[in-house]
Protein backbone atom coordinates (compact mmCIF):
# COMPACT_ATOMS: atom_id res chain seq x y z
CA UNK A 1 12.94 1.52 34.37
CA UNK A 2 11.28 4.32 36.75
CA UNK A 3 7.89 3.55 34.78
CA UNK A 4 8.00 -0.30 34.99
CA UNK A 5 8.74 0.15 38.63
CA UNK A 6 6.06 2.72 39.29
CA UNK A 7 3.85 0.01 38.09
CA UNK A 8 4.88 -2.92 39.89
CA UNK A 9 4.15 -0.73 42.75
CA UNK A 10 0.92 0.31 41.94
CA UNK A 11 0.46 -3.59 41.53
CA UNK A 12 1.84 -4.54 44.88
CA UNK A 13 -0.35 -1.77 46.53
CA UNK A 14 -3.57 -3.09 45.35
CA UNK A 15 -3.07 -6.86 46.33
CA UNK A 16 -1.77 -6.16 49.44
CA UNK A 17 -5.14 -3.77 50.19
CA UNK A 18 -7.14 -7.39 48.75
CA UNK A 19 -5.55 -8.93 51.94
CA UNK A 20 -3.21 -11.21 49.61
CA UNK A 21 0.07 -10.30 51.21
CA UNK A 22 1.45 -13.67 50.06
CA UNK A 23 1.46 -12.84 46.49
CA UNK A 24 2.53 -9.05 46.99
CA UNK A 25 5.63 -10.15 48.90
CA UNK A 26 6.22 -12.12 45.65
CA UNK A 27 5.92 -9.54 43.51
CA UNK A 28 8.02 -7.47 45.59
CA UNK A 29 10.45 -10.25 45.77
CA UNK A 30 10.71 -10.16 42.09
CA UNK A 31 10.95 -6.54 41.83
CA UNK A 32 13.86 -6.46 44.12
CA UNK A 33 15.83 -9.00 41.72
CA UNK A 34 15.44 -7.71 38.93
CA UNK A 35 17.22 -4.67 40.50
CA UNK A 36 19.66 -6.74 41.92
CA UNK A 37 20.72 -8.36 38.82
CA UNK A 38 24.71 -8.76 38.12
CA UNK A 39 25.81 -6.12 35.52
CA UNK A 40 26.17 -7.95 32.18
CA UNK A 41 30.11 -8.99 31.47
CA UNK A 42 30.76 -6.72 28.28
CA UNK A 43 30.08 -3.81 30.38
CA UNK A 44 31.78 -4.76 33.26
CA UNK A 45 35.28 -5.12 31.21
CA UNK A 46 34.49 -2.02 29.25
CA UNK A 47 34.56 -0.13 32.80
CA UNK A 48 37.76 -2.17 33.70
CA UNK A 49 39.83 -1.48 30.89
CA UNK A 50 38.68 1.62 29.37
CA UNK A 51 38.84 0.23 25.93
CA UNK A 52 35.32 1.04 23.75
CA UNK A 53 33.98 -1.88 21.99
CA UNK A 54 33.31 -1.12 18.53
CA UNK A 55 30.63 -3.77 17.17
CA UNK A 56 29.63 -4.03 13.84
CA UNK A 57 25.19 -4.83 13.32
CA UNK A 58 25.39 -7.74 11.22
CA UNK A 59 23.00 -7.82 7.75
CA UNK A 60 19.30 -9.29 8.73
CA UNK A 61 19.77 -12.89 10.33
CA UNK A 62 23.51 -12.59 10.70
CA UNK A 63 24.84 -11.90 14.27
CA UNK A 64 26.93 -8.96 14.99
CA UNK A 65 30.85 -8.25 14.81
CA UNK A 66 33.13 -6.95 17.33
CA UNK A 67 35.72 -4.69 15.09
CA UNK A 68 39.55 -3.85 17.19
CA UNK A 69 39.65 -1.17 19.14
CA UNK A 70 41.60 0.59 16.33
CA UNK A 71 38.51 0.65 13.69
CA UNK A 72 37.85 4.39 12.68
CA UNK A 73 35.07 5.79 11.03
CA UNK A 74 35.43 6.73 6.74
CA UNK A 75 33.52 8.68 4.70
CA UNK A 76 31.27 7.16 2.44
CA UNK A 77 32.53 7.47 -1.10
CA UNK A 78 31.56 10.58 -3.44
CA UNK A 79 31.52 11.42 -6.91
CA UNK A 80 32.69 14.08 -8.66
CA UNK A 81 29.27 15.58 -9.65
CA UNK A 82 28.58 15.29 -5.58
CA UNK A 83 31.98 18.34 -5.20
CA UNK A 84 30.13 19.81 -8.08
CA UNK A 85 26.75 20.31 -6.77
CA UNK A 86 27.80 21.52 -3.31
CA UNK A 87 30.39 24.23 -4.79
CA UNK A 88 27.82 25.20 -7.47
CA UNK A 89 24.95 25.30 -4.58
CA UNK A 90 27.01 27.85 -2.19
CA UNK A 91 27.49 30.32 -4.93
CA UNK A 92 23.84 29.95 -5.57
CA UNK A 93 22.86 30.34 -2.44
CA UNK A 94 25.33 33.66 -1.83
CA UNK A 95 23.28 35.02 -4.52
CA UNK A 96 20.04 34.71 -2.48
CA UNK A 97 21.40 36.05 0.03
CA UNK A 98 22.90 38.91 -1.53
CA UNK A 99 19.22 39.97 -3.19
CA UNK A 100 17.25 39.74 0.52
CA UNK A 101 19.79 42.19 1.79
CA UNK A 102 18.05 44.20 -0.51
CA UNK A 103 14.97 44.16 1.25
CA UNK A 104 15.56 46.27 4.16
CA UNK A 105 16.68 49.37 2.11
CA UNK A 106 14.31 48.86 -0.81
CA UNK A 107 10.86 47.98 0.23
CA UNK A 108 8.32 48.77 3.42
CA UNK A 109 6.12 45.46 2.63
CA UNK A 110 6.02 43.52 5.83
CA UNK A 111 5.24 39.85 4.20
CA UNK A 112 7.99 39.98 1.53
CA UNK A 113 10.54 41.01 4.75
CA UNK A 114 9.63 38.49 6.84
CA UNK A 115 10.02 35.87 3.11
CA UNK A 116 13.32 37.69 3.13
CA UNK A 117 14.35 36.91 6.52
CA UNK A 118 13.60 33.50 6.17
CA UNK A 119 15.71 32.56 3.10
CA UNK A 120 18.40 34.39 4.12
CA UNK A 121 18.89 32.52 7.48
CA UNK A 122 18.00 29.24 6.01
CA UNK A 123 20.43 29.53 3.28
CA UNK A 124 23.22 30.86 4.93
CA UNK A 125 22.99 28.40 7.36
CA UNK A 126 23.25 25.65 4.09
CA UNK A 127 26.31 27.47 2.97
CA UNK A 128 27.98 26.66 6.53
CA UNK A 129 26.68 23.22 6.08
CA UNK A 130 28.08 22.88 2.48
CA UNK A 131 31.52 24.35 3.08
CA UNK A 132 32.29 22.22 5.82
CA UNK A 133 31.31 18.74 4.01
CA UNK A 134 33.71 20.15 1.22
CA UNK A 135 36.11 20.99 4.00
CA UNK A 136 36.23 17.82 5.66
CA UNK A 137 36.21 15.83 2.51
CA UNK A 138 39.18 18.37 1.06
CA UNK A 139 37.74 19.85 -1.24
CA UNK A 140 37.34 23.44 -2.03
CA UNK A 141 34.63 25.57 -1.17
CA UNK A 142 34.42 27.02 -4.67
CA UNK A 143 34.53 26.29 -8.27
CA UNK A 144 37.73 26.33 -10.55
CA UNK A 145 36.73 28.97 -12.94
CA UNK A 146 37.17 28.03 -16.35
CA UNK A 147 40.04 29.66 -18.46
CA UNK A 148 38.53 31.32 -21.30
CA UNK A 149 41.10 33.40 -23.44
CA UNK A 150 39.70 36.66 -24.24
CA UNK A 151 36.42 36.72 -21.85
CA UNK A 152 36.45 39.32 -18.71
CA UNK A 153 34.85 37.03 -16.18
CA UNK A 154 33.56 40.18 -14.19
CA UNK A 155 31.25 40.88 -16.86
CA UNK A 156 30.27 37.65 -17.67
CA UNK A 157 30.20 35.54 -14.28
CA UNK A 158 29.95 31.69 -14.92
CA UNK A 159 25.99 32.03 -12.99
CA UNK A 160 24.33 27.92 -11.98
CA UNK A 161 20.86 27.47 -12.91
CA UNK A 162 18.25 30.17 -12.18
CA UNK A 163 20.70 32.71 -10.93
CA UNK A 164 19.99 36.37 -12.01
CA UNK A 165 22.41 37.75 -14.59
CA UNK A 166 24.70 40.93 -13.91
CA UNK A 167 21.76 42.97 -15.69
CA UNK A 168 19.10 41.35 -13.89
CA UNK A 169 20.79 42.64 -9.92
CA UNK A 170 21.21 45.43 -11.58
CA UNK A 171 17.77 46.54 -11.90
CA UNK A 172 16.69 45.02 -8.21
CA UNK A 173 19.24 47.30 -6.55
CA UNK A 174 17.90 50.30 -8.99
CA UNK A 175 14.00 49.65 -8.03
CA UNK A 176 12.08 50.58 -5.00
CA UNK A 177 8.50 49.64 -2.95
CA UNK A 178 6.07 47.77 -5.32
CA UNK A 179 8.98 47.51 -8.50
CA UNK A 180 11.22 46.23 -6.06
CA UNK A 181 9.02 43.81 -4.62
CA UNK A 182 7.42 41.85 -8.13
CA UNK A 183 11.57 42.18 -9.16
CA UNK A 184 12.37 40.48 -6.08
CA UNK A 185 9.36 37.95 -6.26
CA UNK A 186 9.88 37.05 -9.81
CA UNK A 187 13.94 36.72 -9.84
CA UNK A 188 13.32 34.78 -6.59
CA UNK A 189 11.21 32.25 -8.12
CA UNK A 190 13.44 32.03 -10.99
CA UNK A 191 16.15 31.57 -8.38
CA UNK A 192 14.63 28.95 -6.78
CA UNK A 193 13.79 27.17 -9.76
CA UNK A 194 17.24 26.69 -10.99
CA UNK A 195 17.97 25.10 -7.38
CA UNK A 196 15.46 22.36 -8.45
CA UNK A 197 17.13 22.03 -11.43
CA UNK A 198 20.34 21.63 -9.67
CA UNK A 199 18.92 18.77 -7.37
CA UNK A 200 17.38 17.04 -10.37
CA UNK A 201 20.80 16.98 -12.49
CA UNK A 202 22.74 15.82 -9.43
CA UNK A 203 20.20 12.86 -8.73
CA UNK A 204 19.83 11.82 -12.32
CA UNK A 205 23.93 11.35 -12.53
CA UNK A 206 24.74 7.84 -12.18
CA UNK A 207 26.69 7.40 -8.63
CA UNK A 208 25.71 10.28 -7.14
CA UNK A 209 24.00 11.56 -4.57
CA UNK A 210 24.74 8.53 -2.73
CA UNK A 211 26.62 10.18 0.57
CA UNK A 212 23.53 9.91 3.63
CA UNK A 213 24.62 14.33 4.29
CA UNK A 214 24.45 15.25 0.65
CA UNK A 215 20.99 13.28 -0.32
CA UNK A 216 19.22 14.61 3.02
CA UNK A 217 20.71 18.25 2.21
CA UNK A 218 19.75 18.14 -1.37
CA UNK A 219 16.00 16.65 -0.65
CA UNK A 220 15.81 19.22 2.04
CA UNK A 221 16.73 21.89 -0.52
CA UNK A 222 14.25 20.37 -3.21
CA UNK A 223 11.34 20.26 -0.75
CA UNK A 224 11.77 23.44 1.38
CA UNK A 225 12.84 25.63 -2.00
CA UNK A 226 8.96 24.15 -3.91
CA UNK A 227 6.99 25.48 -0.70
CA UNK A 228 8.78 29.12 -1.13
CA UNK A 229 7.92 28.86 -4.53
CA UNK A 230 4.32 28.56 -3.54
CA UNK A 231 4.36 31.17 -0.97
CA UNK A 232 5.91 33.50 -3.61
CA UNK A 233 3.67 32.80 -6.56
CA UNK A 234 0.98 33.68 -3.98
CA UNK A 235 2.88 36.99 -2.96
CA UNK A 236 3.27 38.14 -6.65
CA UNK A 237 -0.69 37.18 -7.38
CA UNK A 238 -1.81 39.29 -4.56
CA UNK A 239 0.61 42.28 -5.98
CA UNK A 240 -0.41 42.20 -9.34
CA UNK A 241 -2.92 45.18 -10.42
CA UNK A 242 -6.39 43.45 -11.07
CA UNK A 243 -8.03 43.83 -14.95
């Protein structure tokens, strides 16, 4: 309103220098009623009783509904695969994290810290994300580990897609300055590549991936996760001895 007014004025100002103060009281006229208008009714008995209206948009061409006072908001529904992908994505993610803590103690290269950095702020701010949809949907956080007679799970961790076996941490924590850095770059990439893999499984399972959150996390993931692959492939390139 302070922009439409700013330009009536400038209007008024200009036909009132042209000598036409006829029209400019007009126009000022009409500017003053328009501020002067009543306040529509529907907002006027919102103020008086207190009560929100709650008003459903109708579908294109059909008006609009006016729901009790009462209505409350529900989830959209989920699928099972949905619970999946978010427990399976936070224990992914806790890996990543866990390897760029790495960095500080085991490498002096500037780019692959500031990489590090990066992923691990943007992914544990996705695990926040992810445990709270589970938590206000009531689910848990983490997967039910299967019951295997006979295996020691310690040894053999159920790992998603891409993540880096027991052996594979092993020799990251073991390696330092250049090792460290093409171990780091390479289990990255294959870290970030099961993430991908993730995203694809949970969008090619019928009736999932259908809650607004989830698909804009999970396309977020899918998109943000290629261009780090980039950046990384890049990385390693540049580090690799020259023939």
């Amino acid at each position: 309103m302070k922009s439409f007014y700013f330009k009536g004025q400038r209007k008024l100002q200009s036909v009132m220098g042209g000598g036409a103060w006829r029209s400019g009281l007009v126009a000022a006229s009409t500017l003053a009623g328009l501020f002067s208008l009543p306040v529509p009714r529907v907002c006027a008995q919102q103020a008086d009783s207190g009560t929100p209206v709650v008003v459903q948009p109708g579908a294109p061409g059909q008006p609009t509904r006016t729901l009790p006072p009462s209505t409350r908001a529900t989830l959209p529904p989920r699928s099972s695969a949905d619970v999946q992908f978010m427990q399976g994505m936070i224990m992914h993610h806790e890996q990543a994290v866990e390897m760029t803590a790495l960095i500080e103690s085991h490498t002096e290269n500037r780019d692959l810290r500031l990489l590090g950095a990066r992923i691990s702020h943007s992914q544990a701010e996705e695990i926040k994300f992810m445990k709270r949809w589970l938590e206000t949907r009531g689910e848990p956080t983490s997967l039910p580990m299967p019951e295997m007679p006979g295996m020691d799970m310690s040894k053999q961790p159920m790992l998603m897609p891409g993540m880096l076996t027991p052996k594979q941490m092993e020799a990251l924590k073991k390696a330092k300055g250049a090792e460290f850095d093409q171990l780091f770059l390479t289990g990255m990439i294959q870290h970030h590549n099961g993430a991908l893999i993730m995203v694809k499984d949970l969008f090619d399972t019928a009736g999932s991936g259908q809650d607004a959150e989830l698909f804009n996390f999970a396309t977020d993931v899918d998109s943000g996760q290629r261009a780090e692959i980039r950046i990384m492939q890049t990385m390693l390139g540049a580090a690799l001895p020259t023939k």
